[in-house]
N, C-alpha and C. Protein backbone atom coordinates (compact mmCIF):
# COMPACT_ATOMS: atom_id res chain seq x y z
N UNK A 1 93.63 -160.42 78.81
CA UNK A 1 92.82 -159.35 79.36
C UNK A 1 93.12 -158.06 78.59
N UNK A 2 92.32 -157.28 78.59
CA UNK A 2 92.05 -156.00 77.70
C UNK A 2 93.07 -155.20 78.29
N UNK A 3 93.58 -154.13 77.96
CA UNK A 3 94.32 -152.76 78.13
C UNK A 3 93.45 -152.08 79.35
N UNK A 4 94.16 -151.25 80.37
CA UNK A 4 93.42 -150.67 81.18
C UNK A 4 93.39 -149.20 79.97
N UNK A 5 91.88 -148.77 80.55
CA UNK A 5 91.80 -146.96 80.15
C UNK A 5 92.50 -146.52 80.65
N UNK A 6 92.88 -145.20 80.55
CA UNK A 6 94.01 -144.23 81.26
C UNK A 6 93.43 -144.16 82.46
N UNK A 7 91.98 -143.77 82.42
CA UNK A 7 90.77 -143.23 83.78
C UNK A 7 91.22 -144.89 84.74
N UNK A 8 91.02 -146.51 84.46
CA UNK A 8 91.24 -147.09 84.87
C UNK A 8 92.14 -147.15 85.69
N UNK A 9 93.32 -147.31 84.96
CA UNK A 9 94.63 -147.17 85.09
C UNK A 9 95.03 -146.40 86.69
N UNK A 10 94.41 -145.07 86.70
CA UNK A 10 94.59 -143.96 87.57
C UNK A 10 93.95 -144.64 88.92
N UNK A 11 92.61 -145.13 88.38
CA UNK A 11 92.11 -145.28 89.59
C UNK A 11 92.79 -146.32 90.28
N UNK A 12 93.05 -147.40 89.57
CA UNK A 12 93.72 -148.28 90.29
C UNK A 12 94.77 -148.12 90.98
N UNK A 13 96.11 -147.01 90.63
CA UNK A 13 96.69 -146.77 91.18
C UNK A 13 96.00 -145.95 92.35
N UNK A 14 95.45 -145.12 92.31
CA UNK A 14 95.38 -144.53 93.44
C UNK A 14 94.63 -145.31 94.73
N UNK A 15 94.39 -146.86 94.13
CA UNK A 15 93.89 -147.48 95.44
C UNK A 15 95.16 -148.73 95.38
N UNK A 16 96.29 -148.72 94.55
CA UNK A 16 96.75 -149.70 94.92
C UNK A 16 97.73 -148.59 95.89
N UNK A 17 97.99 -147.60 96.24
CA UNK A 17 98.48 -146.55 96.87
C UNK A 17 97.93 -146.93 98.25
N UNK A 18 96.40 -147.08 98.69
CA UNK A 18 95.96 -147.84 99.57
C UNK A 18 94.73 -147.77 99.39
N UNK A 19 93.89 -148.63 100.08
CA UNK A 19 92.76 -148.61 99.90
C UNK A 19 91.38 -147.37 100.15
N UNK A 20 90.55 -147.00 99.36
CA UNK A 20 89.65 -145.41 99.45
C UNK A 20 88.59 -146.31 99.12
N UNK A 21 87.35 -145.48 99.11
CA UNK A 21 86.16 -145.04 98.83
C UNK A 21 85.95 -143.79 97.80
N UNK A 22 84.61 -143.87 97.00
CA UNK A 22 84.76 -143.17 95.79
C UNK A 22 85.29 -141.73 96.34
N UNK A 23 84.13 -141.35 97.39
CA UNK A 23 84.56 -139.88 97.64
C UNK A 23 86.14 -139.43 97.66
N UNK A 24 86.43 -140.24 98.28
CA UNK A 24 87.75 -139.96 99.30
C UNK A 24 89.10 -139.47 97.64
N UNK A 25 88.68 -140.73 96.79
CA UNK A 25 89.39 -140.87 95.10
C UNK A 25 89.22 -139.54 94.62
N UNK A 26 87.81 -139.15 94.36
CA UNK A 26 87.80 -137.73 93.93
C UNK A 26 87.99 -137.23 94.50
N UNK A 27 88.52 -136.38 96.15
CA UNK A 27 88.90 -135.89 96.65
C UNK A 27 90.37 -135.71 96.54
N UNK A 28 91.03 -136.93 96.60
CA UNK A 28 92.92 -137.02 95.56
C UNK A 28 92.99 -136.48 94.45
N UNK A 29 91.94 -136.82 93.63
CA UNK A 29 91.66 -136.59 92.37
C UNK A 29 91.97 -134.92 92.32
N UNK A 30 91.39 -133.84 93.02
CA UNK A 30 91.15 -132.95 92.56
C UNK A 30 92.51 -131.98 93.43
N UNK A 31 92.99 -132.70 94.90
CA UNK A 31 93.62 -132.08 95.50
C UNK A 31 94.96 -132.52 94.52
N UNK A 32 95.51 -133.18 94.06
CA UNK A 32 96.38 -133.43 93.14
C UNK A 32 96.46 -133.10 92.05
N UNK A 33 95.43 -132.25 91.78
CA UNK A 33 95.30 -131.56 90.01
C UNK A 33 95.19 -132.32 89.16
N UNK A 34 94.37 -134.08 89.03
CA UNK A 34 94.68 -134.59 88.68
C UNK A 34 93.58 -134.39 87.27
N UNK A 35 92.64 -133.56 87.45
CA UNK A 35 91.80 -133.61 86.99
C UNK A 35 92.27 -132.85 85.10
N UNK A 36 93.32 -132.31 85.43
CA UNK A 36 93.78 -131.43 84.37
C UNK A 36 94.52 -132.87 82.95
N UNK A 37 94.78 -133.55 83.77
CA UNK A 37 94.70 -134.70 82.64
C UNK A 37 94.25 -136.14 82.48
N UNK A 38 93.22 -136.58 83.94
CA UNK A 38 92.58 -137.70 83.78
C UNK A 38 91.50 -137.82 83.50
N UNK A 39 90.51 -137.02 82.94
CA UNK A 39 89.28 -137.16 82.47
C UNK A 39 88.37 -137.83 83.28
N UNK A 40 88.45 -137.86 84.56
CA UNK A 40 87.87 -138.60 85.20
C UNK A 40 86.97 -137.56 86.04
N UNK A 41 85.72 -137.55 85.58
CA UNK A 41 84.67 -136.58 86.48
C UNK A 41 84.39 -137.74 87.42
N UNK A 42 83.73 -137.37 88.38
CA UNK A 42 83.11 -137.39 89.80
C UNK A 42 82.46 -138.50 89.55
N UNK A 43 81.41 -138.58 88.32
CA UNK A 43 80.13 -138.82 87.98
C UNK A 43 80.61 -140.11 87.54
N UNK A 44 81.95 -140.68 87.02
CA UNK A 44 82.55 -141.79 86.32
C UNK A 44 82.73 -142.44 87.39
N UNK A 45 83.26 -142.21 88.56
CA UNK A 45 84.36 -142.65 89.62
C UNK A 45 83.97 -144.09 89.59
N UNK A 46 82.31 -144.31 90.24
CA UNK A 46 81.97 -145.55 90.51
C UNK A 46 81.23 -146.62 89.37
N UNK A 47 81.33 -145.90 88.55
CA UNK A 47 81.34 -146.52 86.85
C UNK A 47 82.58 -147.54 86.83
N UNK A 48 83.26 -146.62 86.66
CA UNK A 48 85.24 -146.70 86.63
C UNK A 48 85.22 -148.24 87.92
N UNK A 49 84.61 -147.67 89.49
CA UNK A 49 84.86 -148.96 90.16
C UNK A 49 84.57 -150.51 90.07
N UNK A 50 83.10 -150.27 89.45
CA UNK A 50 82.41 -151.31 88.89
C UNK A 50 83.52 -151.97 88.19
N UNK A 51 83.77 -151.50 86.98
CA UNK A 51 84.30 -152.06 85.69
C UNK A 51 85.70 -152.56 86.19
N UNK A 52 86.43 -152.30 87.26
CA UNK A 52 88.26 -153.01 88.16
C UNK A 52 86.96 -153.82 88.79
N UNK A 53 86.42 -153.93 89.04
CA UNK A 53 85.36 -154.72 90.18
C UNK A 53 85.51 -155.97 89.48
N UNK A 54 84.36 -155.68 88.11
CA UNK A 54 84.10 -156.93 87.56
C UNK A 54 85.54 -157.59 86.88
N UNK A 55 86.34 -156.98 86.71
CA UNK A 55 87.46 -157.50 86.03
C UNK A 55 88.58 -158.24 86.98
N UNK A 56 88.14 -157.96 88.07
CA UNK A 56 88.88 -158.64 89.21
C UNK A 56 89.75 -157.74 89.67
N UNK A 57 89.94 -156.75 89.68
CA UNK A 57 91.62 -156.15 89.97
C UNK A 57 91.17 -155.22 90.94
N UNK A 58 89.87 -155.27 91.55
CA UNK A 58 89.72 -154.66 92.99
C UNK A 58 88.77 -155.50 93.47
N UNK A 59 88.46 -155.27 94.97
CA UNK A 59 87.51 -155.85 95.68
C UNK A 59 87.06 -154.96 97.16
N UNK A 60 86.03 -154.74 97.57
CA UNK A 60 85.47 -154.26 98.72
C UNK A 60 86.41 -154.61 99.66
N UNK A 61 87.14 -153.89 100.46
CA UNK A 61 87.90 -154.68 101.66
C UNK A 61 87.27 -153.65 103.09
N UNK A 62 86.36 -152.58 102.64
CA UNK A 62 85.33 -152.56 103.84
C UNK A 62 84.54 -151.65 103.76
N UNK A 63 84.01 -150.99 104.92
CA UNK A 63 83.00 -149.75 104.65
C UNK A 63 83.14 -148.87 105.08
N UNK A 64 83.32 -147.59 105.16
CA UNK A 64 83.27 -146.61 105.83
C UNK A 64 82.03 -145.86 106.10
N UNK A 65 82.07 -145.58 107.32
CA UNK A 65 80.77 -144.62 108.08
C UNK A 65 80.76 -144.69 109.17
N UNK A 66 80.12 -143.62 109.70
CA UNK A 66 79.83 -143.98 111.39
C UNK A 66 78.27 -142.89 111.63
N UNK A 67 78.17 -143.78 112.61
CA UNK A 67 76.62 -142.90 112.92
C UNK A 67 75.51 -143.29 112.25
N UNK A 68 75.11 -141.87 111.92
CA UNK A 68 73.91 -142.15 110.71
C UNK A 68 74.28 -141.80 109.41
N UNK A 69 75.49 -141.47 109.10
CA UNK A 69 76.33 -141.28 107.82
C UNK A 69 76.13 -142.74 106.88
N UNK A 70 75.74 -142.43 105.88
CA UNK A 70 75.83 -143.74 104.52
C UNK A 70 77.00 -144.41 104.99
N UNK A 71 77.27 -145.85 104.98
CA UNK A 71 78.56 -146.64 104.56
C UNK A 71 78.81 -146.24 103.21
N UNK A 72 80.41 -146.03 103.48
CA UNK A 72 80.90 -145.98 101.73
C UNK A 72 81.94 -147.42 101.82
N UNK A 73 81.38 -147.79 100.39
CA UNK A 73 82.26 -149.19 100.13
C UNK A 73 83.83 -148.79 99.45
N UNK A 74 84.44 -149.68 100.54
CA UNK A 74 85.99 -148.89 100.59
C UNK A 74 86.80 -150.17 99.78
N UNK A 75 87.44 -149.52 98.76
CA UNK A 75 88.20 -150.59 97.35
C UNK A 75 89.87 -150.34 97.66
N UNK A 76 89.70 -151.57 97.74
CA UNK A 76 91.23 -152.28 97.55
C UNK A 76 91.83 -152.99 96.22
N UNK A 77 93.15 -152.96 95.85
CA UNK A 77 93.39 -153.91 94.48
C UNK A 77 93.58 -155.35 95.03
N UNK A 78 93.28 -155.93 94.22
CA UNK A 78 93.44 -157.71 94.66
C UNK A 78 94.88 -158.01 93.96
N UNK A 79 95.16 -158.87 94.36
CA UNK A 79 96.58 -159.46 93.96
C UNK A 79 97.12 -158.94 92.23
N UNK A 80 95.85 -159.65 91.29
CA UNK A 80 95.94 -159.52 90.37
C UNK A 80 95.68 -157.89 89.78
N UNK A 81 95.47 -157.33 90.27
CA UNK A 81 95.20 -155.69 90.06
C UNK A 81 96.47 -154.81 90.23
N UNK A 82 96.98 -155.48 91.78
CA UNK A 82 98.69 -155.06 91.46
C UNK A 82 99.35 -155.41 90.82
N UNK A 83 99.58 -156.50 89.80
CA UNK A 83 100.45 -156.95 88.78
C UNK A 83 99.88 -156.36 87.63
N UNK A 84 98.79 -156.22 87.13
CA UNK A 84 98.38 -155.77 86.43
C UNK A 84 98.79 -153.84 86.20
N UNK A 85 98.49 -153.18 87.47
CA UNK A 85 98.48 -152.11 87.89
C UNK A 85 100.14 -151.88 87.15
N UNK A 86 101.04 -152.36 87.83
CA UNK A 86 102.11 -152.45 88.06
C UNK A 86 103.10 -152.64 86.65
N UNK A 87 102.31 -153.43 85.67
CA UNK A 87 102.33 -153.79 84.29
C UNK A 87 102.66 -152.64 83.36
N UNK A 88 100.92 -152.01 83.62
CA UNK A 88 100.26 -151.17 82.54
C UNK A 88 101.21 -149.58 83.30
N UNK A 89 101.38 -149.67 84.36
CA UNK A 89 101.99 -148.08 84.42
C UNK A 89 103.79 -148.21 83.99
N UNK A 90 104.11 -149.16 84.29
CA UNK A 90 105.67 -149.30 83.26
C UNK A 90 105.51 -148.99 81.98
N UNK A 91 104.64 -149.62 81.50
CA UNK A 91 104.13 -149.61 80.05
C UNK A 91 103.87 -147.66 79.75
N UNK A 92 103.09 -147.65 80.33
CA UNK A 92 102.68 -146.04 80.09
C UNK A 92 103.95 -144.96 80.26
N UNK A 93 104.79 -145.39 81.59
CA UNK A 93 105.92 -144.35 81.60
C UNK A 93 106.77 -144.91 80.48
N UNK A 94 107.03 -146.08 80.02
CA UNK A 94 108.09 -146.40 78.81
C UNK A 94 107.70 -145.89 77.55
N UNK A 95 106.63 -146.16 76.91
CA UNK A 95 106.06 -145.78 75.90
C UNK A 95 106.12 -144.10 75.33
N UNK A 96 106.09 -143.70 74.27
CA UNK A 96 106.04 -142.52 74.03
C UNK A 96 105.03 -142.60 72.81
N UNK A 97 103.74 -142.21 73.40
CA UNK A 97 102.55 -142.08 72.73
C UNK A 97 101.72 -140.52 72.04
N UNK A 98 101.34 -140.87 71.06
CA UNK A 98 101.93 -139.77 70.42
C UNK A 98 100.05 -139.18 70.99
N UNK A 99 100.39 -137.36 71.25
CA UNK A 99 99.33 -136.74 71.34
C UNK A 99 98.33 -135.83 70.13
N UNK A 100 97.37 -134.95 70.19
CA UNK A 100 96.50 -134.93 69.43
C UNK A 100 95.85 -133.77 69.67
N UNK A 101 96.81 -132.74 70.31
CA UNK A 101 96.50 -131.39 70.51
C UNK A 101 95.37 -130.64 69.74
N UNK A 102 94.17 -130.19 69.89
CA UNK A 102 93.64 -129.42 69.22
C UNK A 102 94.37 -128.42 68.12
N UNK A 103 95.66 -127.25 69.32
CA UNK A 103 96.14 -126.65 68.69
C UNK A 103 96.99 -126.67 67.33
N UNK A 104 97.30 -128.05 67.02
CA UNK A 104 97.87 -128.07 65.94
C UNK A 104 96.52 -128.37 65.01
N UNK A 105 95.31 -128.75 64.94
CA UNK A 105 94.47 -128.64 63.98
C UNK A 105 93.96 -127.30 63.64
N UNK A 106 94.40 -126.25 64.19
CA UNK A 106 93.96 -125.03 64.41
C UNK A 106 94.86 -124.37 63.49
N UNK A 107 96.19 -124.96 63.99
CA UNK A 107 97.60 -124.42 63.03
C UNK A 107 97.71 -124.73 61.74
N UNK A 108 96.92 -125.79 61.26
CA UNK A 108 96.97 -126.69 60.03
C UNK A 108 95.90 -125.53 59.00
N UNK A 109 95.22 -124.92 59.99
CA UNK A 109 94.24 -124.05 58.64
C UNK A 109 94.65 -122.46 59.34
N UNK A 110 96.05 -122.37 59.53
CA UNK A 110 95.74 -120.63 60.34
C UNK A 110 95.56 -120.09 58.84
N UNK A 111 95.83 -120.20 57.78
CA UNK A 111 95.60 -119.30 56.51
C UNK A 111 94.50 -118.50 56.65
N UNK A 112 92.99 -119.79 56.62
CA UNK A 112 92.21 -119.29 56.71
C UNK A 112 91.46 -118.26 57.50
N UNK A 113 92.28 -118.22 58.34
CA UNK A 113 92.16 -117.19 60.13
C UNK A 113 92.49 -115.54 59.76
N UNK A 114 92.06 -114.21 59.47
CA UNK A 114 92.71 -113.49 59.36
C UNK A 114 93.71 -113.17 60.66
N UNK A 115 94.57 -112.38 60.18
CA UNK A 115 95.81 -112.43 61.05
C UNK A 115 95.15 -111.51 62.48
N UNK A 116 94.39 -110.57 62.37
CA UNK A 116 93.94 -110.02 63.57
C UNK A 116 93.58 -110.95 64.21
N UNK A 117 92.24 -111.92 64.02
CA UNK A 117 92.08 -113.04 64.55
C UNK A 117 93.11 -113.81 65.48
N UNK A 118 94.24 -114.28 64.23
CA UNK A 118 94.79 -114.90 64.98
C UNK A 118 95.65 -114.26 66.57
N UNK A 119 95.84 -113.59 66.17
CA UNK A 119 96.80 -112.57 67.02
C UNK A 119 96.07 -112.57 68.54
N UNK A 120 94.47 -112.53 68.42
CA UNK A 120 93.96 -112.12 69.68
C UNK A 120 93.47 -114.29 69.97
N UNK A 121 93.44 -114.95 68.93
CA UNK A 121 93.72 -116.14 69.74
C UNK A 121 94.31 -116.58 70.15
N UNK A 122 96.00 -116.51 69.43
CA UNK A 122 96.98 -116.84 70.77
C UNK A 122 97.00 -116.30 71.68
N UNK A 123 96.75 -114.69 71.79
CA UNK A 123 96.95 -113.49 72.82
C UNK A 123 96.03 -114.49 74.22
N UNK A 124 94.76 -114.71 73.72
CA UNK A 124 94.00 -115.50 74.30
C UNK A 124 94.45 -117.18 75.22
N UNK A 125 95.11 -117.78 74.25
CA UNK A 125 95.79 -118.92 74.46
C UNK A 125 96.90 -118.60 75.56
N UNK A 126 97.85 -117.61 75.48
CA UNK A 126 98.54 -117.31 76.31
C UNK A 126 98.38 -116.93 77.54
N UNK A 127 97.04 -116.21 77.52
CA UNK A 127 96.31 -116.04 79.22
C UNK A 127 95.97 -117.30 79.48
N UNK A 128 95.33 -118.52 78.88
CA UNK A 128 95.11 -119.47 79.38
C UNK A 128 96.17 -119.80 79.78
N UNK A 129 96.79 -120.11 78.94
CA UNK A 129 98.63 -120.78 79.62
C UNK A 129 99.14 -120.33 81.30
N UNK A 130 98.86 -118.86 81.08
CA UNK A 130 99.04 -118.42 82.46
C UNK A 130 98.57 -118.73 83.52
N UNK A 131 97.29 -118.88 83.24
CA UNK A 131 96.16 -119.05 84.08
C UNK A 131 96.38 -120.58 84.73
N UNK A 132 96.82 -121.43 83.37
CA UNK A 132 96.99 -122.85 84.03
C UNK A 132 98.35 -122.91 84.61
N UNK A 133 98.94 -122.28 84.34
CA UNK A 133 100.49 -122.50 85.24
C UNK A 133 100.38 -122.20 86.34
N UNK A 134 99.39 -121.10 86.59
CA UNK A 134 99.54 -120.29 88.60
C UNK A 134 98.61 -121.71 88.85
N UNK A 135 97.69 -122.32 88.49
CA UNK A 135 96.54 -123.17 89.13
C UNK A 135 97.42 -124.09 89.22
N UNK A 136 98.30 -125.01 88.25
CA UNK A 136 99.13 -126.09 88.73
C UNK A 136 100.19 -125.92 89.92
N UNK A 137 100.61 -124.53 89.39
CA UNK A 137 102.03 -124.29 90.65
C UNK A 137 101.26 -124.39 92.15
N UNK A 138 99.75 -123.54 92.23
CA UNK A 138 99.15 -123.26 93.58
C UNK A 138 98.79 -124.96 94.14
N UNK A 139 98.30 -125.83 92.96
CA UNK A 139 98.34 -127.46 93.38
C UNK A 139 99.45 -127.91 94.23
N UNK A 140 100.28 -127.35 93.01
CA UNK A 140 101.71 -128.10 93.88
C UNK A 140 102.48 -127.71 94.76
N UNK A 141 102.18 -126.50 95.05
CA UNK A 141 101.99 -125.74 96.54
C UNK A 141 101.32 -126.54 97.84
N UNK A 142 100.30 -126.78 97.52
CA UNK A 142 99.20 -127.32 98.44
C UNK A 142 99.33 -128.69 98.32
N UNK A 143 100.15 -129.14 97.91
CA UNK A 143 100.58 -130.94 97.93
C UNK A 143 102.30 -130.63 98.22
N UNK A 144 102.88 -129.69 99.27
CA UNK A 144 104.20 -129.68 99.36
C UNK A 144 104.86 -131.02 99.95
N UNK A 145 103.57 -131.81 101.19
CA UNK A 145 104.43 -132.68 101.22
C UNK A 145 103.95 -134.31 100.91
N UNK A 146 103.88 -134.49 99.80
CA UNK A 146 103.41 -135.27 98.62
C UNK A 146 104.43 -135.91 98.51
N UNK A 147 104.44 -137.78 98.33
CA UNK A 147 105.49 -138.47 97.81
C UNK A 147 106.12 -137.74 96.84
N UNK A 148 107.25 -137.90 96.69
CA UNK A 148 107.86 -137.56 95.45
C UNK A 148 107.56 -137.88 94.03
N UNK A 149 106.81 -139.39 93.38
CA UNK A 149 106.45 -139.28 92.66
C UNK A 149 105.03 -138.28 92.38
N UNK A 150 104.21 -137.94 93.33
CA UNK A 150 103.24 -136.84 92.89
C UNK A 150 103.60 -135.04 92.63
N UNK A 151 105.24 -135.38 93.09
CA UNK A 151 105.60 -134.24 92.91
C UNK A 151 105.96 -134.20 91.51
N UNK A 152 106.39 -135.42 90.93
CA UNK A 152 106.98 -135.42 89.70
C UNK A 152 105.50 -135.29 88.50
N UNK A 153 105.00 -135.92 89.24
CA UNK A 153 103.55 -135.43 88.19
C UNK A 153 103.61 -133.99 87.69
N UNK A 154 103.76 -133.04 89.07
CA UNK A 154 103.52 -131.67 88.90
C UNK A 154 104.23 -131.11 88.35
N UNK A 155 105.57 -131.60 88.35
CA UNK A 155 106.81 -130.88 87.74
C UNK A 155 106.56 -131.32 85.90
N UNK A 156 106.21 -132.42 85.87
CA UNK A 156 106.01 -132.45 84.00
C UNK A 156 104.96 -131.86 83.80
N UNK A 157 103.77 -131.58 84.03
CA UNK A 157 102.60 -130.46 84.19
C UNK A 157 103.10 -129.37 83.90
N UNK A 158 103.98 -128.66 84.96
CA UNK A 158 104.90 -127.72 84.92
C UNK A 158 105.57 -127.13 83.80
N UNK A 159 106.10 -128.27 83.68
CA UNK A 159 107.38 -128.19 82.05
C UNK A 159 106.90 -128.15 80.76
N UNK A 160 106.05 -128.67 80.51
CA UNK A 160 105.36 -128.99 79.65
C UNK A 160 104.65 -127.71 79.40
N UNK A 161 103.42 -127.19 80.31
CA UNK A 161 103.07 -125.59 79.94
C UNK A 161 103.97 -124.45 80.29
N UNK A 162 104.90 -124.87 80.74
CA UNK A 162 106.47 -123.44 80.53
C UNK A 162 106.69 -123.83 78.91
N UNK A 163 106.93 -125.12 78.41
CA UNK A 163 107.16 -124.94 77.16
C UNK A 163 106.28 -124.94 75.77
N UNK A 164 105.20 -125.22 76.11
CA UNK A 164 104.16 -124.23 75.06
C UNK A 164 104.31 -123.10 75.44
N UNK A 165 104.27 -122.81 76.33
CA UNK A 165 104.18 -120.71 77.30
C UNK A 165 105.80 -120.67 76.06
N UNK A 166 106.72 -121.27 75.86
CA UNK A 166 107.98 -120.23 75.59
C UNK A 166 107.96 -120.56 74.04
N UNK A 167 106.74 -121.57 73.50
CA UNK A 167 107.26 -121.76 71.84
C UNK A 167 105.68 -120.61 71.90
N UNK A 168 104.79 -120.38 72.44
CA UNK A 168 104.20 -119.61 71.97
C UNK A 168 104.82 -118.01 71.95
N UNK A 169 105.03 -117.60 73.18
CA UNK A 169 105.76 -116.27 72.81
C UNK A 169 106.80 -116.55 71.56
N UNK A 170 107.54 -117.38 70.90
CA UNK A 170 108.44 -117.15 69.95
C UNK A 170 107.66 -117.34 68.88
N UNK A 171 106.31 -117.95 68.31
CA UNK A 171 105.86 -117.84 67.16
C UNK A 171 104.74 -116.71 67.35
N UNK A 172 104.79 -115.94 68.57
CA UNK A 172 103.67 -114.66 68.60
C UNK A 172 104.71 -113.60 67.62
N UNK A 173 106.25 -113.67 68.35
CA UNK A 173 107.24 -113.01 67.70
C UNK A 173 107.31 -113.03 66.07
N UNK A 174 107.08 -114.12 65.96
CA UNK A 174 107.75 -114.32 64.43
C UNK A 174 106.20 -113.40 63.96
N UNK A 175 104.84 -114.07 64.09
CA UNK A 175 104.07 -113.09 63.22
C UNK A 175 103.88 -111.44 63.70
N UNK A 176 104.61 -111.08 64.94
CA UNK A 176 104.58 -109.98 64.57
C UNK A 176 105.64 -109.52 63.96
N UNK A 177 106.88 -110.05 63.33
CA UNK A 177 107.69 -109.81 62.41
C UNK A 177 107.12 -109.58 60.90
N UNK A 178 106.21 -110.79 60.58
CA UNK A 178 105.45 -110.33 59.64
C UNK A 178 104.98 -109.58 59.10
N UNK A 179 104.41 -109.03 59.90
CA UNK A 179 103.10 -108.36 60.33
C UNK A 179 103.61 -106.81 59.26
């Protein structure tokens, strides 16, 4: 059997976690910040379900609704979805796969950038940085009492833009040494 996608991957966990409905997924999805690195819009979710569907590693285990509200078809992993599940996320936390940052294709031609330029794009980059650190911290605020592994999500989120945030202030330094 093929490699799960990352988007796969996610979803499955978050129903081998227990069983949801699409809404309910993007609703985790977004209250968990998850959106900042699973690529998984709204619009995929039941794309994404189909495709664990046909592959076996989920199955309908019921419906949700009441009233005159739509039934939503509520997904569970099947046996083989938790071994699988269970597989591919060892695999993912063991592995060290290498990333593909924009910013270093950016860094590869700063020559061509005059230096004012550059100056007001990191300046720029660095408000983003900010911007995404209060939005992750306020996530992980609002998920205070979150298993611990979703806390650990937040905390490498965390670490990770504290440490672009601290190699960028030290190479803002160096070109204004230049300068």
């Amino acid at each position: 059997m093929a490699a799960l996608t990352r988007a796969e991957l996610t979803l499955l966990g978050l129903l081998v976690e227990r069983p949801r409905h699409g809404y309910e997924l993007d609703e985790v999805i977004t209250a968990r910040g998850m959106r900042e690195w699973t690529e998984i819009g709204f619009s995929s979710i039941y794309y994404l379900l189909g495709r664990l569907r046909d592959r076996g590693l989920i199955t309908e285990v019921a419906s949700a609704g009441t009233g005159r509200a739509k039934a939503r078809k509520v997904f569970g992993p099947t046996p083989e979805g938790r071994r699988v599940c269970a597989e591919e996320a060892e695999a993912a936390v063991a592995e060290l796969r290498p990333v593909f940052p924009p910013v270093l294709v950016g860094l590869a031609s700063q020559p061509l950038i005059p230096p004012e330029r550059l100056r007001e794009a990191l300046a720029a980059r660095a408000a983003a940085l900010d911007d995404r650190l209060g939005a992750v911290r306020r996530a992980a605020d609002a998920q205070s009492d979150a298993p611990a592994f979703v806390r650990a999500i937040f905390d490498f989120s965390l670490h990770q833009l504290a440490a672009e945030q601290q190699w960028l202030t030290e190479y803002r330094a160096t070109l204004e040494g230049d300068a």
